[in-house]
Protein backbone atom coordinates (compact mmCIF):
# COMPACT_ATOMS: atom_id res chain seq x y z
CA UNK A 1 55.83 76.54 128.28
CA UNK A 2 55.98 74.40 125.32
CA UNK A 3 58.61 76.62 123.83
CA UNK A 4 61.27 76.49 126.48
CA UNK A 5 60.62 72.51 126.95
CA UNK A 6 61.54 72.20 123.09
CA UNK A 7 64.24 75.13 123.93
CA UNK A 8 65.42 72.66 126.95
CA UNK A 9 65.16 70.04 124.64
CA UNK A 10 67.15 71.26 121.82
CA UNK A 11 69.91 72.27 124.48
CA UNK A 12 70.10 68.75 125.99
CA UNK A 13 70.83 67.31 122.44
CA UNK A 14 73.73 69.81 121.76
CA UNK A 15 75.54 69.02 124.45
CA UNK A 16 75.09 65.64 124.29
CA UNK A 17 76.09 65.54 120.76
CA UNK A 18 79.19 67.75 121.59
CA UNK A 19 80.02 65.58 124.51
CA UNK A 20 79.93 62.63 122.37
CA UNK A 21 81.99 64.38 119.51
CA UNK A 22 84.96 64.85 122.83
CA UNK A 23 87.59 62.12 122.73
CA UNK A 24 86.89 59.44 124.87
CA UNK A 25 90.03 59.97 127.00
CA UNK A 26 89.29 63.28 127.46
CA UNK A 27 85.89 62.29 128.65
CA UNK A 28 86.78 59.55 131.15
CA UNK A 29 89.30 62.39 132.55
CA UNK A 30 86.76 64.94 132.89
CA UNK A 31 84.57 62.74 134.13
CA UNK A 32 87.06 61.92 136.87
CA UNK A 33 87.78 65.37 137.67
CA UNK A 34 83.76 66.18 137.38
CA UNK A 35 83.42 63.14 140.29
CA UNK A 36 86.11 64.47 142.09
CA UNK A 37 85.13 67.93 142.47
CA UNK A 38 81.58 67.13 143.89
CA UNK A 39 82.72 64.87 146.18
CA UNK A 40 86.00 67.47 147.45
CA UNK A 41 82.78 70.24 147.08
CA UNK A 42 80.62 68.48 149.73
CA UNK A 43 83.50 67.05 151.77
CA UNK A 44 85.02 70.96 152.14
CA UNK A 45 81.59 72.29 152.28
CA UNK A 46 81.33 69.90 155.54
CA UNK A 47 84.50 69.96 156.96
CA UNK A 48 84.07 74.32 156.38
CA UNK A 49 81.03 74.60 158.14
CA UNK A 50 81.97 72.09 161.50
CA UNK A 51 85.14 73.90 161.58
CA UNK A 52 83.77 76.86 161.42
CA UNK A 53 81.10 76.13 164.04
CA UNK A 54 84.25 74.88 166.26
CA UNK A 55 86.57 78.35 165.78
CA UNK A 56 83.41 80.25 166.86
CA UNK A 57 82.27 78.01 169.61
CA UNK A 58 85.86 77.83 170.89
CA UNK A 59 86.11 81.43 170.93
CA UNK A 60 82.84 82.15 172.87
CA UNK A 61 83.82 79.32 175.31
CA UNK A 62 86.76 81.21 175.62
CA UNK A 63 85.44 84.61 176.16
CA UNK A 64 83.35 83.34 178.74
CA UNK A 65 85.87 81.86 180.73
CA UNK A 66 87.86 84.96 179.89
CA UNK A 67 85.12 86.65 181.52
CA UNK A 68 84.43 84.73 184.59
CA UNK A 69 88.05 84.77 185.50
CA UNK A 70 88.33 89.17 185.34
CA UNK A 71 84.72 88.94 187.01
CA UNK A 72 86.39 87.00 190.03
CA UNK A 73 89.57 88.72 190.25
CA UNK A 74 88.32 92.45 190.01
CA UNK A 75 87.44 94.28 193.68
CA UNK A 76 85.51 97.51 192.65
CA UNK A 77 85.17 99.99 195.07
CA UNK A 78 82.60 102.46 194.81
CA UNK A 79 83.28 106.09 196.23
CA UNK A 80 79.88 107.96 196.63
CA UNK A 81 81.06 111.18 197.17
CA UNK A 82 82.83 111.14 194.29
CA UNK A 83 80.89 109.35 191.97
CA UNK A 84 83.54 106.72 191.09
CA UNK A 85 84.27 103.30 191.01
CA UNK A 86 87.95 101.82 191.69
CA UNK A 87 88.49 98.60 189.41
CA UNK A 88 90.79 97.25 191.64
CA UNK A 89 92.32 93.84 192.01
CA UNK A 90 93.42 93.37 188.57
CA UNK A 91 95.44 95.16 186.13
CA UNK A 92 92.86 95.40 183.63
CA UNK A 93 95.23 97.18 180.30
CA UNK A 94 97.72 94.16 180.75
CA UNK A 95 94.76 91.53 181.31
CA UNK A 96 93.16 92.82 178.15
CA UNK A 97 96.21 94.05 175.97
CA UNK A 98 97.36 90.23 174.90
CA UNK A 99 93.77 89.52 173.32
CA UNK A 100 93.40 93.47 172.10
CA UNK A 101 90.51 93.07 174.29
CA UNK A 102 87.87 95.85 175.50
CA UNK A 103 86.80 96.03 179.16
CA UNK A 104 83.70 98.33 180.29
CA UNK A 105 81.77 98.32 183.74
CA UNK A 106 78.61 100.09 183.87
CA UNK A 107 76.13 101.01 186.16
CA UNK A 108 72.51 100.65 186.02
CA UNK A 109 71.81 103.75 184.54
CA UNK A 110 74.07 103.14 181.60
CA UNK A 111 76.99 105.21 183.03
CA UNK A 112 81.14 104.02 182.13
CA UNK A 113 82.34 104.09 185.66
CA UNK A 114 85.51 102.05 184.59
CA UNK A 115 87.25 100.69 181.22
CA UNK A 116 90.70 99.39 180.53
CA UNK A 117 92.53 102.28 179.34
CA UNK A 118 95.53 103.24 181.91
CA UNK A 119 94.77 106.57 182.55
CA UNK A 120 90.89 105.79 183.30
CA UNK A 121 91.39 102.69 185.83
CA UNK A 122 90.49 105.03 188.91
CA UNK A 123 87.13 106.76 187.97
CA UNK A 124 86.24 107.63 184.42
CA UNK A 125 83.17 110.06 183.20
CA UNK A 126 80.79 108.45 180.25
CA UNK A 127 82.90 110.67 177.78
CA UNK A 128 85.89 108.58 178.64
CA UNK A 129 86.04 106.40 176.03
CA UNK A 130 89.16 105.77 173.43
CA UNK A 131 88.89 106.90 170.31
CA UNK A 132 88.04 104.14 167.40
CA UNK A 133 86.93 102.01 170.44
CA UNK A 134 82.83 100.95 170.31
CA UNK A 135 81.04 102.57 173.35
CA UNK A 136 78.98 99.33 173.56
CA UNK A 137 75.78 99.49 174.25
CA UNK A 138 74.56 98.30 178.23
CA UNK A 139 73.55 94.90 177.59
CA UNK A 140 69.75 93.57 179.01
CA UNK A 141 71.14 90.36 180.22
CA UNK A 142 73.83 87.80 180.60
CA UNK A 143 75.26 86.53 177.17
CA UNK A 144 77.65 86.75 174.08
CA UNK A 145 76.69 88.74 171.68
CA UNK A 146 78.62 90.79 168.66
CA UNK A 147 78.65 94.51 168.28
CA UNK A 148 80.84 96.41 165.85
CA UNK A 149 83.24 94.28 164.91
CA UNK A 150 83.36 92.79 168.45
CA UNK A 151 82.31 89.40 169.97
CA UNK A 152 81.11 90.65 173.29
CA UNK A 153 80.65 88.93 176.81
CA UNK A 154 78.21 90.48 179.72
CA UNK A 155 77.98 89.22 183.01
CA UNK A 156 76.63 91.32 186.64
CA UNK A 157 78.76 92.73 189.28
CA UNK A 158 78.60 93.94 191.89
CA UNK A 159 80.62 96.50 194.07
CA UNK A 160 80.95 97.51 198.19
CA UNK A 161 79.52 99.06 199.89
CA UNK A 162 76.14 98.28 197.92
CA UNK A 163 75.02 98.55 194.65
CA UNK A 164 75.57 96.90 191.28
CA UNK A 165 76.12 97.12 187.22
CA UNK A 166 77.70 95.27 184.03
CA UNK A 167 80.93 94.02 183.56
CA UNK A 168 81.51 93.52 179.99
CA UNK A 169 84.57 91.96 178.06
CA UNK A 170 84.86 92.37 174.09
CA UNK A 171 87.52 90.54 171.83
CA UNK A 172 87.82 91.79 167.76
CA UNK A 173 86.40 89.24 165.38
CA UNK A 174 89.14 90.16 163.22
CA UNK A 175 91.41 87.43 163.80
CA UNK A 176 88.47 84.56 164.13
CA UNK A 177 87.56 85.94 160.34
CA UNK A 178 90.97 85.72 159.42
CA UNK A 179 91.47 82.30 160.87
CA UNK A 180 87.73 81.39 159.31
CA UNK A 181 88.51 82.90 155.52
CA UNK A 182 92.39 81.11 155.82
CA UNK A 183 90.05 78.16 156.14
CA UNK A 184 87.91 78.58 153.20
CA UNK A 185 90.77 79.83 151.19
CA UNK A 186 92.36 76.48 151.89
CA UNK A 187 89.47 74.29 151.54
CA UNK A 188 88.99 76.35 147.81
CA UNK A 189 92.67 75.25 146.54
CA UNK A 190 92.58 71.78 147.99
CA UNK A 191 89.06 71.44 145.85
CA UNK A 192 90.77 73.07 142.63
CA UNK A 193 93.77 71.17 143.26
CA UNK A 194 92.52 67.94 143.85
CA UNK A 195 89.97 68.28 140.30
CA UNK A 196 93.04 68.88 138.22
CA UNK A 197 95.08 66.24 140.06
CA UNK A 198 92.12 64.00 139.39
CA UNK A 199 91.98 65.49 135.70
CA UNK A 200 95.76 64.27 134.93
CA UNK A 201 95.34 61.27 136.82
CA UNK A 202 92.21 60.54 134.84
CA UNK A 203 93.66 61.43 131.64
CA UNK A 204 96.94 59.64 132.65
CA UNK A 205 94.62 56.52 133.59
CA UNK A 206 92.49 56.95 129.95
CA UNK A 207 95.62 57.10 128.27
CA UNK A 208 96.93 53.87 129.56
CA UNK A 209 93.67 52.11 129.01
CA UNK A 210 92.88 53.34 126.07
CA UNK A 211 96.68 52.26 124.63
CA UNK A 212 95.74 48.59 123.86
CA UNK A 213 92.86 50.31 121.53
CA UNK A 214 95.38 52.16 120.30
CA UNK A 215 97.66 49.13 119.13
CA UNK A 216 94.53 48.04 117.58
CA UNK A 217 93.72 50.85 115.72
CA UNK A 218 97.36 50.77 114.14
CA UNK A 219 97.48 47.59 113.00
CA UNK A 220 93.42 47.75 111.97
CA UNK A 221 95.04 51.11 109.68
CA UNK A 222 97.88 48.58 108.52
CA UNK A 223 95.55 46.40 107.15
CA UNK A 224 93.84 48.76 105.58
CA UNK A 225 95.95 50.04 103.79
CA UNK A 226 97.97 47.12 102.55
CA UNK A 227 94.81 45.26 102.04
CA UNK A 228 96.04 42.45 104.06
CA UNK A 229 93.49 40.35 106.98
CA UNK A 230 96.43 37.56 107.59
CA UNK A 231 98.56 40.75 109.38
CA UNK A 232 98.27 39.47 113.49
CA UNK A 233 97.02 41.30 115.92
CA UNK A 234 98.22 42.24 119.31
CA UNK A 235 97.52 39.63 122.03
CA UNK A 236 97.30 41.33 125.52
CA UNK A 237 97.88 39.20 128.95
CA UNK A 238 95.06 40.72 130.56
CA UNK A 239 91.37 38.73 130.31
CA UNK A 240 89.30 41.85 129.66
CA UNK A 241 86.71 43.44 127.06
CA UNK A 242 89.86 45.05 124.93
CA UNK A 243 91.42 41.45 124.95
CA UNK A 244 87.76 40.28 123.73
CA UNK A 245 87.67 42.81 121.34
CA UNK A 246 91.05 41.32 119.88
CA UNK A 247 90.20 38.08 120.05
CA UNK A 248 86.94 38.98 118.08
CA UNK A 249 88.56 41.19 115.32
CA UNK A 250 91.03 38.51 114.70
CA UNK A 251 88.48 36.11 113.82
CA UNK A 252 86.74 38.51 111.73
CA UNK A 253 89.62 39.04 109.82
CA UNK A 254 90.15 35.29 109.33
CA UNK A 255 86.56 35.00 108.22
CA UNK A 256 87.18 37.55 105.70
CA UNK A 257 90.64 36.18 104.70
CA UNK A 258 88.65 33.28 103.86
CA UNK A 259 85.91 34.34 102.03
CA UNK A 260 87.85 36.60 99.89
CA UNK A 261 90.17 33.36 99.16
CA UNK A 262 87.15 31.60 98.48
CA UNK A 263 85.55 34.37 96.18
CA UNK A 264 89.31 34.72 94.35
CA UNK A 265 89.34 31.29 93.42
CA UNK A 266 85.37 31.52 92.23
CA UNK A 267 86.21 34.41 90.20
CA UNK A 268 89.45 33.28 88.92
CA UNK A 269 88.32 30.01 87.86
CA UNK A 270 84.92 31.66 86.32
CA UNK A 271 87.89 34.47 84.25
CA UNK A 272 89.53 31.50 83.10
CA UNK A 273 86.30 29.81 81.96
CA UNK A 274 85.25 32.84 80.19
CA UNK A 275 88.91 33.60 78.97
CA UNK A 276 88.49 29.78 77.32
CA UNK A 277 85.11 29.88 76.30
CA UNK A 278 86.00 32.93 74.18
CA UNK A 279 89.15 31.35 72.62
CA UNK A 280 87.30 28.17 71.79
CA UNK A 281 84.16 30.39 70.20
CA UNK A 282 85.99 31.97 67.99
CA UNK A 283 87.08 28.98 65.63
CA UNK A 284 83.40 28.15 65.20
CA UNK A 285 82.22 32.47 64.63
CA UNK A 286 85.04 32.05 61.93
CA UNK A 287 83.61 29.32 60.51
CA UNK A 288 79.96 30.38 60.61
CA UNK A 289 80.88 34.13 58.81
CA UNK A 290 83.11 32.38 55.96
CA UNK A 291 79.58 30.38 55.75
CA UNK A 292 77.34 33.06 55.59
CA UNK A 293 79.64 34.87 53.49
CA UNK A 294 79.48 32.38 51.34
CA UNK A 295 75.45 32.03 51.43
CA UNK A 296 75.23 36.06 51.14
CA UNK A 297 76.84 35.72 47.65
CA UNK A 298 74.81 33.04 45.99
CA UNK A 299 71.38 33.45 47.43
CA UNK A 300 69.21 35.98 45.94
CA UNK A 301 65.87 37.35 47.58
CA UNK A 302 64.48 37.38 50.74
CA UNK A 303 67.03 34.45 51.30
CA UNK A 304 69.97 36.92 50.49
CA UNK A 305 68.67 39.37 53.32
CA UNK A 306 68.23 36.77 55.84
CA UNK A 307 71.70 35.44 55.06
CA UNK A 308 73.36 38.95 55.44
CA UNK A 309 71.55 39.54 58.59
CA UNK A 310 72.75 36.62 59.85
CA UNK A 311 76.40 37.54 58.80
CA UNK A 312 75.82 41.23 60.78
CA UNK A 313 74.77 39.59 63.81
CA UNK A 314 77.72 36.76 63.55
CA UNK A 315 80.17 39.86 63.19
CA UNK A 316 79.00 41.32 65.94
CA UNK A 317 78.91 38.40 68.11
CA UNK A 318 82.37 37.46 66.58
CA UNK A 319 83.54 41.30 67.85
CA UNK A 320 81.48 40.70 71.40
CA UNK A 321 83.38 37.49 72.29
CA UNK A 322 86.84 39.47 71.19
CA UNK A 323 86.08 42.35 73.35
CA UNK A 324 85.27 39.68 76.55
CA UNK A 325 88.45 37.84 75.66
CA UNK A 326 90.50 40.56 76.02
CA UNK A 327 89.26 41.27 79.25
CA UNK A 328 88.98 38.06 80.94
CA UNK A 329 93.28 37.82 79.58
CA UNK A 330 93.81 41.15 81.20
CA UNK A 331 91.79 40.08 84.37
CA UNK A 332 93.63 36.50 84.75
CA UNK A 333 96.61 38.55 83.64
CA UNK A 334 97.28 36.07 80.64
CA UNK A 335 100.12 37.84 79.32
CA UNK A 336 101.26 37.14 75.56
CA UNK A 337 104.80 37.97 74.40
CA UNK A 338 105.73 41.67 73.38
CA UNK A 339 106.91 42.70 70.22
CA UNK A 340 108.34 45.81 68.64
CA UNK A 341 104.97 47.33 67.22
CA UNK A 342 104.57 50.41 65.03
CA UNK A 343 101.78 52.58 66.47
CA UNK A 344 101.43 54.52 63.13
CA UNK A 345 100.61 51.53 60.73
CA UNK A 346 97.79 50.38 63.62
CA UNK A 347 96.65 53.59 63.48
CA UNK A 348 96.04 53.75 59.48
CA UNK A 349 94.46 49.93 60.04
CA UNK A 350 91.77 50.79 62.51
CA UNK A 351 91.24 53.98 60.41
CA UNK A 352 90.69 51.79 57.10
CA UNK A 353 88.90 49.41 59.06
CA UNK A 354 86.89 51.80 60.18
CA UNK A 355 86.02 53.50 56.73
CA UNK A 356 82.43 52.03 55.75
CA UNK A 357 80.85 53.17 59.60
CA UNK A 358 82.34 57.01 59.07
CA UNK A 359 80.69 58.38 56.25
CA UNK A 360 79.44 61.30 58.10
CA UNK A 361 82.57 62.15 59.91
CA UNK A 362 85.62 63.84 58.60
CA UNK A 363 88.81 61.40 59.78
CA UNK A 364 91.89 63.35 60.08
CA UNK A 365 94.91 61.07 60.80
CA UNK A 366 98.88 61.61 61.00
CA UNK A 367 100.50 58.94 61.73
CA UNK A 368 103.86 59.72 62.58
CA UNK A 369 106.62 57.31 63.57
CA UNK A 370 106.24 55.52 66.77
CA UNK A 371 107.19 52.27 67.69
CA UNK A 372 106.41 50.88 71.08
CA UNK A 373 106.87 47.02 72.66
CA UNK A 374 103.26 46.01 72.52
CA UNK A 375 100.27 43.29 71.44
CA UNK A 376 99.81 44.47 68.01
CA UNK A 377 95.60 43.13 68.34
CA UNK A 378 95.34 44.43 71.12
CA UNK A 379 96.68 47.74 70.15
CA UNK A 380 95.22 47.71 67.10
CA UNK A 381 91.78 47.26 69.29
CA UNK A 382 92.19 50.22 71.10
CA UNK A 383 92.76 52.71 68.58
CA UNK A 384 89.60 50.84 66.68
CA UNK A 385 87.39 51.65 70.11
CA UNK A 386 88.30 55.37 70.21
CA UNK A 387 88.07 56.12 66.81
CA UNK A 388 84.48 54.11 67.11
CA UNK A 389 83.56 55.88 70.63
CA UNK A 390 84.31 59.53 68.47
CA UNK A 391 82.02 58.42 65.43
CA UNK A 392 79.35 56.72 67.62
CA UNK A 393 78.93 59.52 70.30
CA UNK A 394 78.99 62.49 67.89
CA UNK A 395 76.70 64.18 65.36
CA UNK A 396 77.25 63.85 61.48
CA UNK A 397 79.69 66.93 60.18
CA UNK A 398 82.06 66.09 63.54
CA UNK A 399 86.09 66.01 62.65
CA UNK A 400 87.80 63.45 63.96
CA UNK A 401 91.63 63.92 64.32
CA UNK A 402 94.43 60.38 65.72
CA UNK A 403 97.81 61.19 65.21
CA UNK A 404 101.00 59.55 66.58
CA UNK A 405 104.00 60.77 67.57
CA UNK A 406 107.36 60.68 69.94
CA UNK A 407 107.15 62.82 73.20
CA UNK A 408 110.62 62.58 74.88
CA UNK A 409 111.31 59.20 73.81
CA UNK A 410 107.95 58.06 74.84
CA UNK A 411 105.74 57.03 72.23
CA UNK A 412 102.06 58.94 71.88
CA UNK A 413 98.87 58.26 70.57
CA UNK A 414 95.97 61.55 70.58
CA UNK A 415 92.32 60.37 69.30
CA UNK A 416 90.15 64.12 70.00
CA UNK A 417 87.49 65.23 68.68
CA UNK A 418 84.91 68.77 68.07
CA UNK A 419 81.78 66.91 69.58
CA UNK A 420 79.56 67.95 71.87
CA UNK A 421 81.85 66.70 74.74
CA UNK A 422 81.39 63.81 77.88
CA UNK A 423 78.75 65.07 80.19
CA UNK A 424 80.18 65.90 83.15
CA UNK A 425 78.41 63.74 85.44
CA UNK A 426 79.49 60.54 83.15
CA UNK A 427 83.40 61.45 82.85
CA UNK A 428 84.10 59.47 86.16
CA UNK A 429 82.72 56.27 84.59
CA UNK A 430 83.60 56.31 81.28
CA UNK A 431 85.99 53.30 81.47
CA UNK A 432 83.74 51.36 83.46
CA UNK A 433 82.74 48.51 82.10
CA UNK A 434 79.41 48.42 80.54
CA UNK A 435 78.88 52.01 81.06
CA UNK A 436 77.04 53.18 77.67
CA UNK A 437 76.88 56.88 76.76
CA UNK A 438 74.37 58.71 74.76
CA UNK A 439 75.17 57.45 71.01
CA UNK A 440 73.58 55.11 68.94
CA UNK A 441 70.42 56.61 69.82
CA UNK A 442 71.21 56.60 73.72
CA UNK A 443 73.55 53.73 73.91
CA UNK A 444 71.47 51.03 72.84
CA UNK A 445 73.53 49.68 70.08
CA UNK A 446 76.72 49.58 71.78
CA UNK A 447 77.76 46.70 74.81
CA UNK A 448 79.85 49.71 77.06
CA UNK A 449 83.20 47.82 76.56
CA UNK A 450 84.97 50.06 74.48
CA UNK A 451 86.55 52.69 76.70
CA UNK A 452 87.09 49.60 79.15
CA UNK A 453 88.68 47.69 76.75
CA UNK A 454 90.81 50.95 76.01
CA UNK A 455 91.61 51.31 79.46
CA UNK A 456 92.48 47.32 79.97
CA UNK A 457 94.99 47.66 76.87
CA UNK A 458 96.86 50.60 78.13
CA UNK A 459 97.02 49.38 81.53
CA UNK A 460 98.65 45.82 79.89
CA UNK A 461 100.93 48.04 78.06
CA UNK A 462 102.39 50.24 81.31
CA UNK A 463 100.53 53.13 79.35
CA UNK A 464 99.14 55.99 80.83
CA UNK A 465 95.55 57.75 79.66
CA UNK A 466 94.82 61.20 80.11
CA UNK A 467 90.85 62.54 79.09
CA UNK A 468 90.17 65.87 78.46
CA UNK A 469 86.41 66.78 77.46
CA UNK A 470 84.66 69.79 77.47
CA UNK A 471 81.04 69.46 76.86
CA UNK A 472 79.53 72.21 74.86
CA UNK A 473 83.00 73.48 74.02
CA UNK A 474 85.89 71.83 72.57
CA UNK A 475 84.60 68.43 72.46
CA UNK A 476 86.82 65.14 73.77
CA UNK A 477 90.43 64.32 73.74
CA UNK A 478 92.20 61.32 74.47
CA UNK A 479 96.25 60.99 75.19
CA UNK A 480 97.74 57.55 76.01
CA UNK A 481 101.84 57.84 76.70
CA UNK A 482 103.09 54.53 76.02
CA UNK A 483 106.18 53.36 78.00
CA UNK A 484 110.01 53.91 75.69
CA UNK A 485 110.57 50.48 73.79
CA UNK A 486 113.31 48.11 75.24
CA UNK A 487 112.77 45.83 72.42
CA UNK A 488 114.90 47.07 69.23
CA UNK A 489 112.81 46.52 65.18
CA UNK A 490 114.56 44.19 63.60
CA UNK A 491 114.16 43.06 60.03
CA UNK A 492 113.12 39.52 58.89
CA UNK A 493 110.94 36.97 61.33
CA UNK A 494 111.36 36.82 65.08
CA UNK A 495 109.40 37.51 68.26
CA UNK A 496 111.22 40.61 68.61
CA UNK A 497 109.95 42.52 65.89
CA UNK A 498 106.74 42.00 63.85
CA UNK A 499 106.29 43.41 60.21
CA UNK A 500 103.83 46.02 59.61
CA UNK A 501 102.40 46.35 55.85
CA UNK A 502 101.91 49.72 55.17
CA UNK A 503 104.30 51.42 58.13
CA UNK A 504 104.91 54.81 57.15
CA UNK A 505 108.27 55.52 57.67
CA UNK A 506 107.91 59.50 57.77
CA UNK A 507 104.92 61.14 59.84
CA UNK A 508 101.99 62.05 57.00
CA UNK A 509 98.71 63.93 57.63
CA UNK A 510 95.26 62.66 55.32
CA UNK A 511 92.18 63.91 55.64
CA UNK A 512 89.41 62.32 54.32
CA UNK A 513 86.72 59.98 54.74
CA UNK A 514 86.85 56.65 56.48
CA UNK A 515 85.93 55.07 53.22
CA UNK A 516 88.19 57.12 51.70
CA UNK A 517 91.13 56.20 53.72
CA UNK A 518 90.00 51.91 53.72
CA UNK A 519 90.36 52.69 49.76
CA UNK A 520 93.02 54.00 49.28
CA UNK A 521 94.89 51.72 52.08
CA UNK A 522 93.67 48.37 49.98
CA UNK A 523 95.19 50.05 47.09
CA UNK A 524 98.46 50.17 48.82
């Protein structure tokens, strides 16, 4: 028992999960149609049964008035020599031929003395019965009763000079079961009929009520996707819970509108604090690390330590407040004026820059030709952060390959790598900001800025990047497509163009050391 309540159970939650899961027009129509075929199910059930009741009491009343009437018109005459009875007074095949009807008169002893047939109306033996006719069976009293396929009527008569037997009248039921299953058959269509009438009508209905939702739902997928609450709303005429439901999304939306107003401004005016904050630190970091620099040099001892300490941790703080003033300009959208930059001589900066951190790495560079409209910091920045994400995030012995180049007219930078790869489950969320990897001894040196400042730069530039690592395999790569230059290099001073010591005019391939290439870029 306990297993077919939980079986009952279990059954009762599927369908009402899959009835939940059926549109909700569809389910006000079938639940129409459902309503309407119970209540056309009882109604025909009804009306079938009184009607039928009627048809058969109607025909009985009319067999027994059919009977009374032959009973009072018919004169038998009995002949006892003979054995015979004369029906006479009524022409018994025409009085039963409109109705197909069967007439018998019996005696006591159970013997046909007279039946409709014309050839039998003057004296008939028991044998004289038509063939495919029932011989009915002498009834024991007065009544209606059914016998082969026949509704039959018995009543007493009697016959001169004396004596006395059964007059009985029969009618087919075949046409009061025609007449009853013609009845039924209609009953059966008007219920089907009227269920799918009431299905379209209900579905016709849903449709039209549901079509304010509808409006709703277009304008609610509107604003979602242009990201826009101040878009209006339908207003309907009619005072109802749809028009409630409008009324209440609307001010929603306003309530949102204004709170993400509010939180703009907040955030906007906190970017351009932190945007200022990090321009005005950097005058004083500058000052403090020519300082330091300064004490680092003359001190000696413990003193000397201290002071160089101090001038590591200035350096990075100096490098911190860069990387968040980059940002906060890209976030505020601070733009500063383009000029015509050469990606190859940034490249060979970052890598000489770069030089006293890569000991353990082999640096491969070619910096081919490539000039782009850019920020050269900013680009010189990025390249900086991948060449640091390769060093920091791989094992000692790792090459290291950045080249530049000219893709159909666009201009290309490729930072990649033989490392151990990205993990997979960190590739998604690599230029994320403050998303740290597992270098520096599981991330802890580094602030998780880099590939986000990488990411911020390109974006300022138009630039596209494309990441490609396969961990365990072929290590990272790195592609950013830079936009073609508009602005045309021009020699001497000018926003336009920007001079780049060192630009290599001719794409040239060095592989080395980092320290090796910061020497011999000094040198040149």
């Amino acid at each position: 028992m306990a297993s077919l309540g939980s079986s009952i159970r279990s059954a009762a939650r599927a369908t009402f999960f899959a009835y939940r899961r059926v549109p909700v027009r569809w389910r006000l129509g079938g639940g129409s149609a459902a309503l309407t075929f119970i209540i056309l199910t009882g109604f025909a059930g009804v009306v079938g049964v009184l009607t039928e009741r009627q048809i058969t009491d109607q025909f009985s009343s009319q067999m027994n008035l059919a009977t009374q009437y032959l009973h009072g018109l018919m004169r038998p005459v009995y002949t006892e020599s003979s054995n015979t009875l004369n029906c006479g007074g009524v022409d018994l095949p025409s009085f039963a031929g409109a109705d197909s009807a069967q007439v018998r008169v019996f005696n006591d002893a159970g013997k046909l003395l007279c039946t409709q047939a014309p050839s039998y109306t003057t004296g008939v033996s028991s044998d004289a019965v038509p063939a495919g006719v029932p011989t009915f069976r002498v009834p024991q009293g007065r009544g209606v009763y059914d016998q082969d396929g026949y509704r039959v009527s018995a009543v007493t008569i009697r016959w001169k000079p004396s004596g006395h037997g059964w007059l009985i009248y029969a009618r087919p039921l075949d046409r009061i079961n025609d007449t009853i299953g013609r009845l039924k058959l209609f009953l059966g269509l008007g219920v089907f009929g009227g269920t799918i009438l009431a299905l379209l009508a209900g579905l016709l209905v849903a449709q039209r009520a549901m079509r304010p939702v509808s409006e709703l739902t277009d304008v609610t997928r509107e604003i979602e996707r242009t990201r826009d609450p101040t878009l209006r709303l339908p207003h309907f005429d009619a005072d109802d819970e749809v028009s409630e439901l409008a009324r209440t999304l609307e001010s929603m939306l306003a309530a949102l509108d204004a709170a993400r107003t509010e939180s703009n401004a907040a955030l906007d005016r906190q970017r351009e604090f932190v945007a200022d904050a990090s321009h005005e630190l950097r005058t004083p970091l500058t000052s403090v690390l020519a300082n330091l620099e300064l004490l680092a040099d003359e001190l000696d001892g413990e003193q000397a330590d201290s002071a160089k300490s101090a001038l590591r941790a200035t350096r990075r703080m100096r490098r911190l407040v860069a990387d968040l003033l980059l940002l906060a300009r890209a976030d505020i959208e601070r733009r500063q004026p383009l000029r015509s930059i050469d990606l190859a001589a940034r490249l060979t900066d970052a890598a000489s820059e770069l030089g006293p951190v890569s000991e353990e790495h082999v640096l491969t560079i070619a910096p081919g030709v490539a000039r782009l409209d850019g920020i050269g910091d900013d680009l010189h920045r990025m390249i900086l952060n991948l060449l640091e994400n390769a060093t920091s995030h791989t094992p000692p012995g790792t090459q290291i390959h950045a080249s530049t180049s000219v893709e159909h007219g666009h201009p290309i930078l490729v930072v990649e790598d033989d490392g151990p790869g990205i993990p997979t489950e960190l590739q998604a969320r690599v230029f994320e900001r403050f998303v740290r990897g597992g270098g520096d001894a599981g991330g802890s040196r580094g602030t998780g800025l880099g590939l986000a400042i990488v990411a911020a730069v390109a974006d300022a530039h138009g630039a596209t990047v494309e990441m490609v690592s396969l961990p365990k395999l072929h290590g990272t790569r790195f592609k950013i497509t830079f936009p073609a230059p508009l602005i045309q290099a021009r020699s001497g001073s000018g926003p336009a163009a920007e001079a780049d010591p060192g630009t290599q005019e001719a794409p040239q391939t060095s592989t080395t050391t980092g320290s090796t290439i910061g020497r011999r870029r000094s040198l040149s």
